[in-house]
Protein backbone atom coordinates (compact mmCIF):
# COMPACT_ATOMS: atom_id res chain seq x y z
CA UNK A 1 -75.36 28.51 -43.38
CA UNK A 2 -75.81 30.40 -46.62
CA UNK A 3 -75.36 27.93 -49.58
CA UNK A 4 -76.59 27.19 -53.06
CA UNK A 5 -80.74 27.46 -52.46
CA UNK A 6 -80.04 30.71 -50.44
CA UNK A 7 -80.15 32.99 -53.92
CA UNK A 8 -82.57 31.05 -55.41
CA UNK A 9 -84.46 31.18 -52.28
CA UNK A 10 -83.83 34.09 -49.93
CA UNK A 11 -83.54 31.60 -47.20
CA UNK A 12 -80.27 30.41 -44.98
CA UNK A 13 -80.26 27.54 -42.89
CA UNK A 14 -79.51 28.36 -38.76
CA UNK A 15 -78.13 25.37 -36.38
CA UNK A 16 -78.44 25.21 -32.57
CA UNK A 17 -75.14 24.61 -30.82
CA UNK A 18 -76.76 22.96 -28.02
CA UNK A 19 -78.79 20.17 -29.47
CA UNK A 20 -77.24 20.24 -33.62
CA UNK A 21 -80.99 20.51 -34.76
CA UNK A 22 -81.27 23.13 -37.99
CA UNK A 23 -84.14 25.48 -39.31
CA UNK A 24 -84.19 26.84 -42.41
CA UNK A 25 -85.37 30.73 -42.24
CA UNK A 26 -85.62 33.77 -44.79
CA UNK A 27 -82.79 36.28 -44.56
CA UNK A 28 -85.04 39.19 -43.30
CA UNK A 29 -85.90 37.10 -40.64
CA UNK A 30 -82.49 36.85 -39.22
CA UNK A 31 -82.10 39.35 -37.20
CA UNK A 32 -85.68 38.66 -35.40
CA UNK A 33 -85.01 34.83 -35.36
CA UNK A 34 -81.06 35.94 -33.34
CA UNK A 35 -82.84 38.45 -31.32
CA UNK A 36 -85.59 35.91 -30.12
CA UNK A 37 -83.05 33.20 -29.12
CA UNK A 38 -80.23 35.46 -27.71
CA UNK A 39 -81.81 38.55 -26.58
């Protein structure tokens, strides 16, 4: 989710499908975070 804190920030929040729970992460970790959990 990208929302008000992400340009103050630099941070978006992600949410599992599976089990609803959310982490909030800093964009240029995106891509390692998706990579991780998806492969």
């Amino acid at each position: 989710t990208i929302d008000g804190d992400t340009m103050a920030d630099n941070t978006v929040t992600v949410r599992d499908r599976d089990t609803a729970s959310q982490e909030r992460i800093g964009i240029d970790k995106v891509t390692e975070f998706l990579r991780d959990r998806i492969g």
